[in-house]
Each structure stands twice: as C-alpha cells, then as structure tokens.
PDB file of N, CA and C in Angstrom:
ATOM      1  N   UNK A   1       0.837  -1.185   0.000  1.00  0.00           N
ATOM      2  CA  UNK A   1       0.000   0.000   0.000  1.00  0.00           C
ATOM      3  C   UNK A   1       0.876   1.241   0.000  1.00  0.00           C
ATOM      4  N   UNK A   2       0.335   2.009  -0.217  1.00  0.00           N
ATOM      5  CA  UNK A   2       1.177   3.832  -0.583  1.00  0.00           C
ATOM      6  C   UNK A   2       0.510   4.241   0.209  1.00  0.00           C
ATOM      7  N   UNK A   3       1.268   4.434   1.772  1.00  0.00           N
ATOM      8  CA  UNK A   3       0.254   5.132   2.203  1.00  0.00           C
ATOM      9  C   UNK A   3       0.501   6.924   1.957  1.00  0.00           C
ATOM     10  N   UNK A   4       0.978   7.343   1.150  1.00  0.00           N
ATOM     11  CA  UNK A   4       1.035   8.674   1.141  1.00  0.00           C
ATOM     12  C   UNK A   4      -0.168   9.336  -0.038  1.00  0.00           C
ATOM     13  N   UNK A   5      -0.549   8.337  -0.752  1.00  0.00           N
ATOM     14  CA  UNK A   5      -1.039   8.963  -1.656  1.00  0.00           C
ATOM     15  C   UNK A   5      -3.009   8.892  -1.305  1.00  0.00           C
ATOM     16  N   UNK A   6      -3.485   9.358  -1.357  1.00  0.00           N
ATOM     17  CA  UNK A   6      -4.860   9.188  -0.355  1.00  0.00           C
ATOM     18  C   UNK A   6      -5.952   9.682  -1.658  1.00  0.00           C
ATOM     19  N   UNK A   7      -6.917   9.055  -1.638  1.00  0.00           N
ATOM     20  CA  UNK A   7      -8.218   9.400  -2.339  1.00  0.00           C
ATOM     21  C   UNK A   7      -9.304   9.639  -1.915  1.00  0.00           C
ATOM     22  N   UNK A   8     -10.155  10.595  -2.424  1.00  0.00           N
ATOM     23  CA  UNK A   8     -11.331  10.862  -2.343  1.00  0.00           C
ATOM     24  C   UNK A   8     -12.119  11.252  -3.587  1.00  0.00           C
ATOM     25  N   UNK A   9     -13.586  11.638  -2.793  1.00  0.00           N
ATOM     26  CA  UNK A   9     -14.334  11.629  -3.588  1.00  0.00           C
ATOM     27  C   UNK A   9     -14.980  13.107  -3.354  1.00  0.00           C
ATOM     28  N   UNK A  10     -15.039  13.904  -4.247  1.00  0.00           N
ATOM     29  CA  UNK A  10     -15.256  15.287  -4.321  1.00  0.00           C
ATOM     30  C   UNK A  10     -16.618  15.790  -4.808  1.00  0.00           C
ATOM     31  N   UNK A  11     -17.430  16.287  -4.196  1.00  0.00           N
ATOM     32  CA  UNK A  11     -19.267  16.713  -4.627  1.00  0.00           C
ATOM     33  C   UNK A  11     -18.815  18.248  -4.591  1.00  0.00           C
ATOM     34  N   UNK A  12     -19.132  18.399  -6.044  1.00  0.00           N
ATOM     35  CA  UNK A  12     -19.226  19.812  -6.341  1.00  0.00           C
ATOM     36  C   UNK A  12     -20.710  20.702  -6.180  1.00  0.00           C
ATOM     37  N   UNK A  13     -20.322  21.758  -6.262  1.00  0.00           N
ATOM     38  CA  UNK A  13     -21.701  22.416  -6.339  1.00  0.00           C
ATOM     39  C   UNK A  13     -22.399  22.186  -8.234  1.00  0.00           C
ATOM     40  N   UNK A  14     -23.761  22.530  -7.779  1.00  0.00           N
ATOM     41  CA  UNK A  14     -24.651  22.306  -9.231  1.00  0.00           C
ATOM     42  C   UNK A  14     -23.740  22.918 -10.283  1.00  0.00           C
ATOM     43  N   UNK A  15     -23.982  21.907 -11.316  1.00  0.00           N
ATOM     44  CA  UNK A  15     -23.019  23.076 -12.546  1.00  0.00           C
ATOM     45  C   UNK A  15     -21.506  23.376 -12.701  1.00  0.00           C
ATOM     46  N   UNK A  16     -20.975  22.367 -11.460  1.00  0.00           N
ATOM     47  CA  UNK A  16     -19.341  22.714 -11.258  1.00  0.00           C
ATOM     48  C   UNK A  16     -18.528  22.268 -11.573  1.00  0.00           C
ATOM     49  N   UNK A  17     -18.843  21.033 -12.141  1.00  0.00           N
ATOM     50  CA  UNK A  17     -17.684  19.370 -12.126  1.00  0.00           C
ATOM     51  C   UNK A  17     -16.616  19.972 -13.327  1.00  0.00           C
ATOM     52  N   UNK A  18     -16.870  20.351 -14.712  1.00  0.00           N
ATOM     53  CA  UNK A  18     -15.454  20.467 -15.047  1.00  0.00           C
ATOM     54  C   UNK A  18     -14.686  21.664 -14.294  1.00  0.00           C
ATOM     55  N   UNK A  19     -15.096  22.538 -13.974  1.00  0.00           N
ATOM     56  CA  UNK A  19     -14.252  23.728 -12.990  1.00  0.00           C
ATOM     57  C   UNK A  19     -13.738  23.608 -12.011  1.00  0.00           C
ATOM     58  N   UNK A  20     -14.462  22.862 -11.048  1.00  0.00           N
ATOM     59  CA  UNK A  20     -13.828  21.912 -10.357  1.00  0.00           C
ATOM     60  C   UNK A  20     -12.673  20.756 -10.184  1.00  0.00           C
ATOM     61  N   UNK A  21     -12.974  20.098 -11.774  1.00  0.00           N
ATOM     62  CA  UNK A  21     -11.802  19.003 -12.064  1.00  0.00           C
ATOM     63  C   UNK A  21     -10.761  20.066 -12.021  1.00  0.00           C
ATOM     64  N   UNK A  22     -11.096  21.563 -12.912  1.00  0.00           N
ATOM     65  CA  UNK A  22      -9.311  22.051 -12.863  1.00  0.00           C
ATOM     66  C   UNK A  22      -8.454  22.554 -12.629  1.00  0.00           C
ATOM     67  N   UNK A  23      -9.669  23.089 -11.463  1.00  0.00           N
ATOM     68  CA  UNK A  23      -8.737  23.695 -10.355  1.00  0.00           C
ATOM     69  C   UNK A  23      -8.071  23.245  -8.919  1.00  0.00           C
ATOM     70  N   UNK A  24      -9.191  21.946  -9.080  1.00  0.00           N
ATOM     71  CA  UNK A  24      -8.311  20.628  -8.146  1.00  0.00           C
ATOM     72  C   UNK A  24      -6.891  20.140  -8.978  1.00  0.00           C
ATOM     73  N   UNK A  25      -7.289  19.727 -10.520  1.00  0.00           N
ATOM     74  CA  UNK A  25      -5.739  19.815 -10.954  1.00  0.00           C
ATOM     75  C   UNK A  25      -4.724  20.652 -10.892  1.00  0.00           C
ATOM     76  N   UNK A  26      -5.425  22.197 -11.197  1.00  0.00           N
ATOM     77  CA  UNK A  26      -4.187  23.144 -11.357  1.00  0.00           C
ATOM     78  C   UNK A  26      -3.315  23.172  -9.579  1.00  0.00           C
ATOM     79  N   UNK A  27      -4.496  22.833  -8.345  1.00  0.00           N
ATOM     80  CA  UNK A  27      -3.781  22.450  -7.418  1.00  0.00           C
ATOM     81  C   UNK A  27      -2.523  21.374  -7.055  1.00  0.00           C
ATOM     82  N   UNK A  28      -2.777  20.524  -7.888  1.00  0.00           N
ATOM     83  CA  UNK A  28      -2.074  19.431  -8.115  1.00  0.00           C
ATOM     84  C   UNK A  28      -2.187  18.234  -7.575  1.00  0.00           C
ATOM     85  N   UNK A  29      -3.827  17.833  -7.571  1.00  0.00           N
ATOM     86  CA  UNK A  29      -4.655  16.741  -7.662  1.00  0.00           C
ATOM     87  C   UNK A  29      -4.615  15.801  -8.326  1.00  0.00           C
ATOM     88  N   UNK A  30      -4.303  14.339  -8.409  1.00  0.00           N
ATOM     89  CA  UNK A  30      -4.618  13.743  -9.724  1.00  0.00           C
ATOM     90  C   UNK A  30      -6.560  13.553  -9.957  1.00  0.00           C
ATOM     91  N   UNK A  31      -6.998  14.455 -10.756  1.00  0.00           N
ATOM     92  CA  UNK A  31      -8.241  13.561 -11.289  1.00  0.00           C
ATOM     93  C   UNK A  31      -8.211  12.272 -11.796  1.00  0.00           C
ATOM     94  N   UNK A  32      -9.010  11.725 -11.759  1.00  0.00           N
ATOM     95  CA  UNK A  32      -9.404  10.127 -11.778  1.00  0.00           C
ATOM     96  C   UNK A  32     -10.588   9.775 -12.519  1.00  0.00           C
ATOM     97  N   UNK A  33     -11.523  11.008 -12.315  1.00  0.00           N
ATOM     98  CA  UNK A  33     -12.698  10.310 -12.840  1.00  0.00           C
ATOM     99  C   UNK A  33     -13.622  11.328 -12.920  1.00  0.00           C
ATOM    100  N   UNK A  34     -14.723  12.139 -13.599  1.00  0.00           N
ATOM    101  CA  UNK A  34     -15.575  12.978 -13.142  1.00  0.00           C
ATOM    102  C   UNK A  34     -16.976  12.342 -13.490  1.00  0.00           C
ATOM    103  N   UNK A  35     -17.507  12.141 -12.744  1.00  0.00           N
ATOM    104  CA  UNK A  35     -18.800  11.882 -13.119  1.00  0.00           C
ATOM    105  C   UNK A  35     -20.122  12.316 -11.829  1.00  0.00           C
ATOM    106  N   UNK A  36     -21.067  11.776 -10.725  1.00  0.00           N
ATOM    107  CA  UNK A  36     -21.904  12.041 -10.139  1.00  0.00           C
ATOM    108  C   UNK A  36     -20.859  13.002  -8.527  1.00  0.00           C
ATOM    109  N   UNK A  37     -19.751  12.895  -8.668  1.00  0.00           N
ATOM    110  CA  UNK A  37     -18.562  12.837  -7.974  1.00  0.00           C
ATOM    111  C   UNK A  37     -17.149  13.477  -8.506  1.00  0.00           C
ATOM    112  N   UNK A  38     -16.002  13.948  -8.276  1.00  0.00           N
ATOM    113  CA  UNK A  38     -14.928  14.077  -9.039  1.00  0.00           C
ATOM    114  C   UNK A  38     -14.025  13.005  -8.192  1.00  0.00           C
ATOM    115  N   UNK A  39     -13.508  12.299  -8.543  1.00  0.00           N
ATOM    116  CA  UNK A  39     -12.566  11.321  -7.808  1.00  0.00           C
ATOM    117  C   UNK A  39     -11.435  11.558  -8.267  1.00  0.00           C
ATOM    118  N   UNK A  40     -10.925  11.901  -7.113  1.00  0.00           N
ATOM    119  CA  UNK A  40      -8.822  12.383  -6.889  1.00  0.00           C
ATOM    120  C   UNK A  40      -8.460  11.739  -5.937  1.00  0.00           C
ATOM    121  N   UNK A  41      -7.384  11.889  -6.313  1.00  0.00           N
ATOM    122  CA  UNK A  41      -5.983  11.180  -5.402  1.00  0.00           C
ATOM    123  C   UNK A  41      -4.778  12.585  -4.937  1.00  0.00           C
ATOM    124  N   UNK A  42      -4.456  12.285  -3.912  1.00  0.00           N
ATOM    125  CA  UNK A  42      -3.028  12.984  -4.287  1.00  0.00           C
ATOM    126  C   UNK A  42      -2.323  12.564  -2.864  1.00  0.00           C
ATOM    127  N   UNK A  43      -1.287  13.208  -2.705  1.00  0.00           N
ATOM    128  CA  UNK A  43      -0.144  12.821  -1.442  1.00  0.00           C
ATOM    129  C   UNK A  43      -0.639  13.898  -0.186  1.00  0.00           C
ATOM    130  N   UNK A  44      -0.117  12.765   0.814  1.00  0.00           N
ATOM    131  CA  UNK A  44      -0.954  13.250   2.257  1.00  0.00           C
ATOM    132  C   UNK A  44      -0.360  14.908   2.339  1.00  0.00           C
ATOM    133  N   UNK A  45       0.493  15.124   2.084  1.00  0.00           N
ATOM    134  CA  UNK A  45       1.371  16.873   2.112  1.00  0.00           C
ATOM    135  C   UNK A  45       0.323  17.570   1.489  1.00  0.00           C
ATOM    136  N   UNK A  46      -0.569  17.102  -0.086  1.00  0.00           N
ATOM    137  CA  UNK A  46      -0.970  18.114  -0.342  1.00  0.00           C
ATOM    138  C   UNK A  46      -2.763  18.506   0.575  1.00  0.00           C
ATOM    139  N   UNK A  47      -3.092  17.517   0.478  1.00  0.00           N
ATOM    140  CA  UNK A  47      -4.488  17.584   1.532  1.00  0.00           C
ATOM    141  C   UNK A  47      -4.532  18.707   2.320  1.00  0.00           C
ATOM    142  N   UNK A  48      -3.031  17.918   3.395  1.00  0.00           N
ATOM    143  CA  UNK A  48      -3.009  19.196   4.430  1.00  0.00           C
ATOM    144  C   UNK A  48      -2.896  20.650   4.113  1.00  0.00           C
ATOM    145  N   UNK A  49      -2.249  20.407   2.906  1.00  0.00           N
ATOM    146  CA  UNK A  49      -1.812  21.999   2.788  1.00  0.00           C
ATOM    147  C   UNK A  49      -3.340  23.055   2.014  1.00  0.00           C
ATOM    148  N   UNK A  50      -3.937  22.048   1.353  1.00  0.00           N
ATOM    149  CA  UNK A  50      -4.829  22.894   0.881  1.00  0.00           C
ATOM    150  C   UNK A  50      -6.255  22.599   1.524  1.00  0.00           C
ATOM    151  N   UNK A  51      -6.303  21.302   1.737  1.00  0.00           N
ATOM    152  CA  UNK A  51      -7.773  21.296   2.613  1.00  0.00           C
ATOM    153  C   UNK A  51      -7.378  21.231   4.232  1.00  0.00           C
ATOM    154  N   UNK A  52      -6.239  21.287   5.041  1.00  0.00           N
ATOM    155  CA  UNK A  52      -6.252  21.202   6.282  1.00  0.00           C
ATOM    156  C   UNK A  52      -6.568  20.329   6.937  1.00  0.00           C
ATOM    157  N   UNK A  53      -6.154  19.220   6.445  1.00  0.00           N
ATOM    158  CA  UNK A  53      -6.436  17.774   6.974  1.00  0.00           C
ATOM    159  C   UNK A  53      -5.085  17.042   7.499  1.00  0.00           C
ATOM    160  N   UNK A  54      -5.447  16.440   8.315  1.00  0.00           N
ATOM    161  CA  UNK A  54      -4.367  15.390   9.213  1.00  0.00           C
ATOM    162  C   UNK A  54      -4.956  14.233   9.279  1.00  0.00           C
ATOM    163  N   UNK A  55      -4.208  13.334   9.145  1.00  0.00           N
ATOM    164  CA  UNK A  55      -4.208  11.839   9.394  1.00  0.00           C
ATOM    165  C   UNK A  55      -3.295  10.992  10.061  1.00  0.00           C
ATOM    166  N   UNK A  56      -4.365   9.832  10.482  1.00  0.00           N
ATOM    167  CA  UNK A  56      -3.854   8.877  11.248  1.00  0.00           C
ATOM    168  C   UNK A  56      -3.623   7.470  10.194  1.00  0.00           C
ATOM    169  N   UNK A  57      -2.692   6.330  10.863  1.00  0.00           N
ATOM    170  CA  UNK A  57      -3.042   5.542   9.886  1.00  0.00           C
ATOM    171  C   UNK A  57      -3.581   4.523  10.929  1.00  0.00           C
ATOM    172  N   UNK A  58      -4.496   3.616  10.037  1.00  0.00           N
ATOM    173  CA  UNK A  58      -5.856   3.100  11.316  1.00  0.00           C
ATOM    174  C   UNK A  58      -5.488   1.486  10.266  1.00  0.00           C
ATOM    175  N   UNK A  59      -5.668   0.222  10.986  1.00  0.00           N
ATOM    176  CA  UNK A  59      -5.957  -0.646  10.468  1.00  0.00           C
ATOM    177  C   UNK A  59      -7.283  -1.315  10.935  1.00  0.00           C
ATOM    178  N   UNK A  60      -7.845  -2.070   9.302  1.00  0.00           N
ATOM    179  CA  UNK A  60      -9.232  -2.479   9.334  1.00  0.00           C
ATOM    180  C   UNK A  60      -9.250  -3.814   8.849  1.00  0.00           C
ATOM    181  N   UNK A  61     -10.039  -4.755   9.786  1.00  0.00           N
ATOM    182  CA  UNK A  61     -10.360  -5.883   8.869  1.00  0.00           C
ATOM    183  C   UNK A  61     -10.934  -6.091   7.803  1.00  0.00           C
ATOM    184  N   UNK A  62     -10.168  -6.577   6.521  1.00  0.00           N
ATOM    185  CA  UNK A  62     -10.980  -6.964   5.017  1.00  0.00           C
ATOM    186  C   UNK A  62     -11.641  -7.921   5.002  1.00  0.00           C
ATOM    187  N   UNK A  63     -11.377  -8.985   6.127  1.00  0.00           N
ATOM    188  CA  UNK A  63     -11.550 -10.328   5.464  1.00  0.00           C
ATOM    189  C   UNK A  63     -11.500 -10.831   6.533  1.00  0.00           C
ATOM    190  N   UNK A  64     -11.834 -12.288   6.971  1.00  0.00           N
ATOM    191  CA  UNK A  64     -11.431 -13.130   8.283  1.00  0.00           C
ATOM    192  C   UNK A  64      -9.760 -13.416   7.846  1.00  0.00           C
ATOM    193  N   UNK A  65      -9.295 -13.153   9.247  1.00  0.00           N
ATOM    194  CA  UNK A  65      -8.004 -12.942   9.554  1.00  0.00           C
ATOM    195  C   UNK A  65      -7.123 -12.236   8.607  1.00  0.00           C
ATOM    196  N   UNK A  66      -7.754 -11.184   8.170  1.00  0.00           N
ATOM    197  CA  UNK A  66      -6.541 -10.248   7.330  1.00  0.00           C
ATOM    198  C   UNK A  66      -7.012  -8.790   7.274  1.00  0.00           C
ATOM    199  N   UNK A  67      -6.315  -8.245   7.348  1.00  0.00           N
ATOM    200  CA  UNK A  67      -6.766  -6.309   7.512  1.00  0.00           C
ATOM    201  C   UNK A  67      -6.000  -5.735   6.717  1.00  0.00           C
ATOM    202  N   UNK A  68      -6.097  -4.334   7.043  1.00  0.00           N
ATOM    203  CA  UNK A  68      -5.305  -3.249   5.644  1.00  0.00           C
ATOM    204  C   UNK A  68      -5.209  -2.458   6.485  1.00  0.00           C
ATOM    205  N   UNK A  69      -3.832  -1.339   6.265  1.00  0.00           N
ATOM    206  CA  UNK A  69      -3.650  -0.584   6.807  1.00  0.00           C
ATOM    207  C   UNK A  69      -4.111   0.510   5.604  1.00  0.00           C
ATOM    208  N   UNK A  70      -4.432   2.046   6.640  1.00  0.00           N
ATOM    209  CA  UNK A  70      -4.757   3.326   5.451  1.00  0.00           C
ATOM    210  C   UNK A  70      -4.786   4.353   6.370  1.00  0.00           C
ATOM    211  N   UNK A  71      -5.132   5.427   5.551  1.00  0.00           N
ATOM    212  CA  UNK A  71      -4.732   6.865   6.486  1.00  0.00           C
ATOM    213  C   UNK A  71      -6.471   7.403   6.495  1.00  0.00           C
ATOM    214  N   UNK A  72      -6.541   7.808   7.540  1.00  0.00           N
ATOM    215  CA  UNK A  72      -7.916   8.264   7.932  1.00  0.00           C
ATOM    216  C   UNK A  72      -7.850   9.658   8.135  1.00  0.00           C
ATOM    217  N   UNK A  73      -9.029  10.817   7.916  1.00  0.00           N
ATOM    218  CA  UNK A  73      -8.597  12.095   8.169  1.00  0.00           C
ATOM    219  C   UNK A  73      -9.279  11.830   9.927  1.00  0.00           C
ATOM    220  N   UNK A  74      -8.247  12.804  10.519  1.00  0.00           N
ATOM    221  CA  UNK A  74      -8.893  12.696  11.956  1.00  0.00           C
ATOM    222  C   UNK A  74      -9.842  13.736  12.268  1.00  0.00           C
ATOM    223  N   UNK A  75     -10.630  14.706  10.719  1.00  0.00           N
ATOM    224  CA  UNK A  75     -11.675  15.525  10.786  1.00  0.00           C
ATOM    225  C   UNK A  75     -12.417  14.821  10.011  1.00  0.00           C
ATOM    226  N   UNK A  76     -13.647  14.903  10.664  1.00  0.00           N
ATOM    227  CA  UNK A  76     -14.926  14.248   9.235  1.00  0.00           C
ATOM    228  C   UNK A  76     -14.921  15.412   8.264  1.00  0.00           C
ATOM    229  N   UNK A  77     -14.708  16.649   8.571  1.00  0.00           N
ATOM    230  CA  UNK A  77     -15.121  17.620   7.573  1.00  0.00           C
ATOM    231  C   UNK A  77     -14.081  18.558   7.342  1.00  0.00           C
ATOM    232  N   UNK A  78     -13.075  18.432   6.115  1.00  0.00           N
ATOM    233  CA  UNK A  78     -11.997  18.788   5.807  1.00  0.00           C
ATOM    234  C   UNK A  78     -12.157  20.319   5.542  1.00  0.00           C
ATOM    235  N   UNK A  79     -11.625  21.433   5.918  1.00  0.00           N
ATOM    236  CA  UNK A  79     -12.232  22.565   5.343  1.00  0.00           C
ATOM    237  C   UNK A  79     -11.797  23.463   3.799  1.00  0.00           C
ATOM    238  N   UNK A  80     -13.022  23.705   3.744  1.00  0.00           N
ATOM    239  CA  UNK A  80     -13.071  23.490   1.564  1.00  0.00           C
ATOM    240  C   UNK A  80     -11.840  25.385   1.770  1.00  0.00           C
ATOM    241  N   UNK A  81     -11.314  25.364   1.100  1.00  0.00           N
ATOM    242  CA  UNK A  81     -10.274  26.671   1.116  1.00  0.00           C
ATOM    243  C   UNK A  81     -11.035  27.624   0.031  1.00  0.00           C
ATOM    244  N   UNK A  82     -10.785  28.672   0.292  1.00  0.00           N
ATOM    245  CA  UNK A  82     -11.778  30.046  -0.075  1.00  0.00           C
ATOM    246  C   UNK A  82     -11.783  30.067  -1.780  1.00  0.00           C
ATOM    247  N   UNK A  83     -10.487  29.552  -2.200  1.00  0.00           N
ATOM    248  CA  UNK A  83     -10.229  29.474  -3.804  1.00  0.00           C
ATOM    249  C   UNK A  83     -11.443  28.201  -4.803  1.00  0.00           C
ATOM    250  N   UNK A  84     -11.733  27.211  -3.480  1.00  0.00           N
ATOM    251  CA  UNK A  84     -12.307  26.293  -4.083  1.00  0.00           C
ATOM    252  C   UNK A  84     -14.116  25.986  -3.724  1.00  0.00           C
ATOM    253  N   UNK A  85     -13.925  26.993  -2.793  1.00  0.00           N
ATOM    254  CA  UNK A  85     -15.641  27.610  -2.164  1.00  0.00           C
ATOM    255  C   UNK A  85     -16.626  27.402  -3.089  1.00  0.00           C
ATOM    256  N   UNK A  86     -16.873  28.268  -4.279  1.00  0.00           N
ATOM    257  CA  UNK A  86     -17.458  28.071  -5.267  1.00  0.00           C
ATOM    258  C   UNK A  86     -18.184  27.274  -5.570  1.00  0.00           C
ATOM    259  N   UNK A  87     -16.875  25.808  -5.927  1.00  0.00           N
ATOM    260  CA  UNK A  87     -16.929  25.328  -6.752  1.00  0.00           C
ATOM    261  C   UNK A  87     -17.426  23.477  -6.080  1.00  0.00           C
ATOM    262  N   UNK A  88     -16.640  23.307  -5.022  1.00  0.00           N
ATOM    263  CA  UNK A  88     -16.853  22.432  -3.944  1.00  0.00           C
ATOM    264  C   UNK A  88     -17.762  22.403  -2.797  1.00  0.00           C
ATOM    265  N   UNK A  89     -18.613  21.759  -2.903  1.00  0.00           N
ATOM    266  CA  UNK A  89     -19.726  21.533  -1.603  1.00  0.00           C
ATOM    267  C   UNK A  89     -18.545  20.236  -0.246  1.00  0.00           C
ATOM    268  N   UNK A  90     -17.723  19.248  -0.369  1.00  0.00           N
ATOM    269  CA  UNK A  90     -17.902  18.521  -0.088  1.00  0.00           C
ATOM    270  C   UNK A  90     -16.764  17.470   0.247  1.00  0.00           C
ATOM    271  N   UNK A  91     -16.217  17.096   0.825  1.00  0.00           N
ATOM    272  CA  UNK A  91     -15.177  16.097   0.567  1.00  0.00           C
ATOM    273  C   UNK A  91     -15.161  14.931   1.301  1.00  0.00           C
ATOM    274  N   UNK A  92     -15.258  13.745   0.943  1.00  0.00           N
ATOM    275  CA  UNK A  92     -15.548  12.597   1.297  1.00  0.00           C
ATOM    276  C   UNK A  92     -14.353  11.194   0.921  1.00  0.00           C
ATOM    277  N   UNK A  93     -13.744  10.954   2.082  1.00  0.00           N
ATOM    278  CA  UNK A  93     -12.196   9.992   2.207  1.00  0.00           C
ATOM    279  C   UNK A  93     -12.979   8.639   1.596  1.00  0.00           C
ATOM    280  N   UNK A  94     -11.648   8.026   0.978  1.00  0.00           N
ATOM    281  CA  UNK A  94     -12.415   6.432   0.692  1.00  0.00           C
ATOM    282  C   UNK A  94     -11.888   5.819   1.366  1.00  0.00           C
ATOM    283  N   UNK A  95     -12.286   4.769   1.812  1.00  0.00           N
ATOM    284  CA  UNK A  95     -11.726   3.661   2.804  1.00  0.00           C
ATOM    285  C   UNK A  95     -11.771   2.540   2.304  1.00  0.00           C
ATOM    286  N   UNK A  96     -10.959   1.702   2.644  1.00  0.00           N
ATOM    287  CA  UNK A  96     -11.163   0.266   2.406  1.00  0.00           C
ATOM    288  C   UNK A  96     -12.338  -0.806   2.342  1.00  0.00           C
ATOM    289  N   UNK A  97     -12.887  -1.666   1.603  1.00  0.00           N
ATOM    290  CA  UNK A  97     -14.507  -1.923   2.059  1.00  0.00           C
ATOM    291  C   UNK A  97     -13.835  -3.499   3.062  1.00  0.00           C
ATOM    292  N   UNK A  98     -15.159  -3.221   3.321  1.00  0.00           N
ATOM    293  CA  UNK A  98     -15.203  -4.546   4.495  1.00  0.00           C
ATOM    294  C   UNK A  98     -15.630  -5.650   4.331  1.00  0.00           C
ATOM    295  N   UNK A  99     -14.900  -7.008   3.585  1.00  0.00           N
ATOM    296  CA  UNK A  99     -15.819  -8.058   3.420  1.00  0.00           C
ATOM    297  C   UNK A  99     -16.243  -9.055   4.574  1.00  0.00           C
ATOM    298  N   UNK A 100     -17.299  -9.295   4.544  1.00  0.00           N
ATOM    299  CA  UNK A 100     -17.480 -10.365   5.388  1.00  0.00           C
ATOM    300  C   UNK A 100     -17.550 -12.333   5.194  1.00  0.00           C
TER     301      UNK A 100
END
C-alpha cells in the first residue's frame, strides 16, 4: 500500500464538475474520474496543505483474519479553502470496504 497517496471523492456544487476538475488539478490533484462525484488522489502533504487535513493511519479488517492498513482524516469535515468555495460543496475519504 502507498500510504502517502490518499483518495477521495469530491461533490461539487450544481453546474461545477469540469471547474472543479481544474482547479483541483491546477492544485495538483490527480483527477481520476468525473462523473456524479470528481474522484482524486493525491499525497498526504498536499491535503493538508490545501484542505487542512491530518491523518492517522488506522488498520481495518478486510476479510477473516486479514486487515489493511490506510490513512484516515482525523476531521470528518476537511475545510473546503476560499479558492475552491465556489466550486466544492464537499469532501468525502475512501476507505477500504469490508468483506465479510
């Protein structure tokens, strides 16, 4: 696992998703995907620096007898920065899923 490089899932405001994709890129986001969502990636340095997020790294069970380690924000609600106000309602971490 990488744990430096972290993804989420980004809810723009109505009407926002390509403006959004590019100014999360021109931040230096990788986009991933735009569709009901914008899905990015990028390294734990940049999060903090532009959404103000910190993380822990937390391990979770996947499976009977096996888990994953990953980085969790230790805020549920990352705060959206004044440049990206606009354009962003939202930011939502992905986590590992849980099989049973």
């Amino acid at each position: 696992m990488d744990e430096e490089t972290i993804s989420a899932e980004i809810l723009t405001r109505s009407g926002q998703d390509r403006a959004a994709a590019a100014a999360l890129q021109r931040l230096g986001f990788r986009v991933l995907h735009i569709g009901a969502t914008i899905s990015v990636s990028g390294p734990r340095e940049l999060w903090s620096r532009v959404f103000g997020v910190s993380f822990d790294i937390t391990e979770q069970p996947v499976a009977p007898g096996r888990s994953t380690r990953f980085l969790r924000p230790r805020s549920e609600e990352p705060a959206i920065p004044d440049e990206l106000r606009n354009l962003v309602s939202g930011v939502y971490f992905v986590q590992p899923p849980e099989f049973f």
